[in-house]
Protein backbone atom coordinates (compact mmCIF):
# COMPACT_ATOMS: atom_id res chain seq x y z
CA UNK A 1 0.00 0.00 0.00
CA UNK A 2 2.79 2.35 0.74
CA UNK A 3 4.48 2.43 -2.65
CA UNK A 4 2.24 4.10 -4.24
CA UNK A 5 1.64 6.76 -2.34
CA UNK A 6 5.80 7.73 -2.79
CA UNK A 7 5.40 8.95 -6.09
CA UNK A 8 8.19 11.01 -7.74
CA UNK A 9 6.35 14.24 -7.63
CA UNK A 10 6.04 13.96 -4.17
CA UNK A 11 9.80 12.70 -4.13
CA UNK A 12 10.46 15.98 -6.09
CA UNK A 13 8.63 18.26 -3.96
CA UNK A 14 10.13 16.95 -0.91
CA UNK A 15 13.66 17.52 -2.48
CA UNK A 16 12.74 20.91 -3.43
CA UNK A 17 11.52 21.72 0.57
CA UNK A 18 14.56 20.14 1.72
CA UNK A 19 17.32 22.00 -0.77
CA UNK A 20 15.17 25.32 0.76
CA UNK A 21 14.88 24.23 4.41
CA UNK A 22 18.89 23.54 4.24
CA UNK A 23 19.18 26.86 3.98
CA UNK A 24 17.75 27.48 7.55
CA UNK A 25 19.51 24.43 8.96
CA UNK A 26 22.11 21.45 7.78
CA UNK A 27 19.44 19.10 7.24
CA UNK A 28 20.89 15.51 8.58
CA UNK A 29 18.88 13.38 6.73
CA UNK A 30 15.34 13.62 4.93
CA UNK A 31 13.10 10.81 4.50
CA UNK A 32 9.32 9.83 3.18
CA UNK A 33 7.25 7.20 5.07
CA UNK A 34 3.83 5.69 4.98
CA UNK A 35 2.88 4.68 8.64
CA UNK A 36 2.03 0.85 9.05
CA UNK A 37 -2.29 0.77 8.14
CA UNK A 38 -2.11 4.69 6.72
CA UNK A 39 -3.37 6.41 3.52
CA UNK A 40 -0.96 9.04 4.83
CA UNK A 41 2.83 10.16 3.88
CA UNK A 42 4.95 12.21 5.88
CA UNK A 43 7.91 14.11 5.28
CA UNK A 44 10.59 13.92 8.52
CA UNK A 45 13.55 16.36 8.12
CA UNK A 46 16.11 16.00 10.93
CA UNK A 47 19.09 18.34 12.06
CA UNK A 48 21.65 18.59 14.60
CA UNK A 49 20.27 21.99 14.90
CA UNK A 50 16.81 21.89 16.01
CA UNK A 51 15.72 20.80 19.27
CA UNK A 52 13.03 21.55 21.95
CA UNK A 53 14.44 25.25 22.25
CA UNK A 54 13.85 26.08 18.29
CA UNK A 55 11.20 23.79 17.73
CA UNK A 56 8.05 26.36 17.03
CA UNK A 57 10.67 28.55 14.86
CA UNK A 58 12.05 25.68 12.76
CA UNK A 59 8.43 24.98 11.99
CA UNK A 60 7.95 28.87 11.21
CA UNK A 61 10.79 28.41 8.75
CA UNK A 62 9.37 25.88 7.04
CA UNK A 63 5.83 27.28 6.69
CA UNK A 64 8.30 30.33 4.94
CA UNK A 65 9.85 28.30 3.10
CA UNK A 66 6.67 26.97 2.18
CA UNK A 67 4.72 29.89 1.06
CA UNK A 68 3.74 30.69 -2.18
CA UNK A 69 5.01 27.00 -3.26
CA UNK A 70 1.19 25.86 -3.49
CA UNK A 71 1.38 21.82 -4.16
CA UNK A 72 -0.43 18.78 -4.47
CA UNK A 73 2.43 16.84 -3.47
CA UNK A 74 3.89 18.69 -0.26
CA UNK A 75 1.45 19.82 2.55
CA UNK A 76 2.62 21.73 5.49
CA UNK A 77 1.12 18.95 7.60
CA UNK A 78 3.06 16.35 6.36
CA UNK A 79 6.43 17.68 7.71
CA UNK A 80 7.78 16.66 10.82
CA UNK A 81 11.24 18.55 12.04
CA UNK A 82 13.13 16.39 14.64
CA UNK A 83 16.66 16.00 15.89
CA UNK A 84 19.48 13.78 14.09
CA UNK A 85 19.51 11.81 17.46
CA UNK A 86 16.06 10.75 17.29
CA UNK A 87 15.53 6.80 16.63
CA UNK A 88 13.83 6.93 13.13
CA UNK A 89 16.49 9.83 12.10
CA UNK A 90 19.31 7.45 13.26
CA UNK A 91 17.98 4.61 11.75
CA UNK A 92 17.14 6.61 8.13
CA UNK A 93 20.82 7.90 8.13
CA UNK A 94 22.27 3.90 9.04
CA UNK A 95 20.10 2.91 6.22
CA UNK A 96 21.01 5.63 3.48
CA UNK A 97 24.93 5.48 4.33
CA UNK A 98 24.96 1.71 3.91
CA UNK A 99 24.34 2.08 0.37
CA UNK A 100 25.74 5.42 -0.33
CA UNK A 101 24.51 6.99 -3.74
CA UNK A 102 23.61 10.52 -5.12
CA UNK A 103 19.73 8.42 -5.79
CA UNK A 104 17.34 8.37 -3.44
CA UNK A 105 16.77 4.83 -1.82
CA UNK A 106 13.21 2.79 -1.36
CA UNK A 107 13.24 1.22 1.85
CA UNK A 108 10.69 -1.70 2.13
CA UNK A 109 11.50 -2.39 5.25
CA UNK A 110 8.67 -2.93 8.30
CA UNK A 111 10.02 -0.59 11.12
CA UNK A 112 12.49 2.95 10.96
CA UNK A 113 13.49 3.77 14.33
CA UNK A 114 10.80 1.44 15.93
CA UNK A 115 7.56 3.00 14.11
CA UNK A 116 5.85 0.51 12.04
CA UNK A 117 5.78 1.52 8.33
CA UNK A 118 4.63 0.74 5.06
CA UNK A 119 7.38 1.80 3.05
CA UNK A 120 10.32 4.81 2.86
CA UNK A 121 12.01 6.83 0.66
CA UNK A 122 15.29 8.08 2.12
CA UNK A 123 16.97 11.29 0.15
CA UNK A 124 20.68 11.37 -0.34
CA UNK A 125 23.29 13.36 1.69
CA UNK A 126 22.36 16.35 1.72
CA UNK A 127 25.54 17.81 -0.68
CA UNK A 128 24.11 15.04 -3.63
CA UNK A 129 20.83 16.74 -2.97
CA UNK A 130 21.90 19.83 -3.08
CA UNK A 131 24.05 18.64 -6.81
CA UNK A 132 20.78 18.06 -8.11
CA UNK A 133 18.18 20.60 -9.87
């Protein structure tokens, strides 16, 4: 069920946020998932640089970065900010530096960082991401 739903606009869209967000913040790693049973997607950027001080104005930033980008792929809702040290961030970046390429990798694994999933779509480093329009 999750496939589907990681389509490459939505892959493209959530490229485009995460070249922009960078800007704010060195974005760690960037990942899609579908939650386990869910018709929903969810964009998780994590950074060393946001925490529980920063929190509301990292999400300020990205509603910024955000406006006047109107898509059908990339809702404001769908982004979650967190901190490289969280599980699922740890366990996105173990999974995307295993297999290091400029491409962004499918994961069709069952769990990241101990949340049940459907499916994932980790983004490269963020310097390949950043190589590409």
């Amino acid at each position: 069920m999750g496939e589907e739903l990681l389509v490459t606009e939505r892959i493209d869209a959530g490229a485009e946020f995460v070249r922009d967000f960078n800007d704010y913040v060195t974005v760690s790693v960037a990942f899609w998932i579908v939650p386990a049973e869910s018709d929903d997607v969810f964009l998780y950027v994590a950074s060393d640089d946001i925490d529980d001080g920063n929190f509301d104005v990292a999400y300020g930033q990205a509603l910024r970065k955000l406006s006047g980008k109107r898509s059908q792929w990339l809702d404001p809702f769908q982004i979650k900010l967190l901190n490289s040290s969280d599980p699922i961030a740890q366990d996105a970046i173990r999974i995307r530096d295993r297999y290091p390429a400029p491409l962004v990798t499918r994961y069709g694994g069952s769990s990241l960082g101990g949340t049940s999933i459907d499916g994932a779509c980790i983004y490269p480093p963020t310097a390949a991401l950043m190589a590409t329009p």
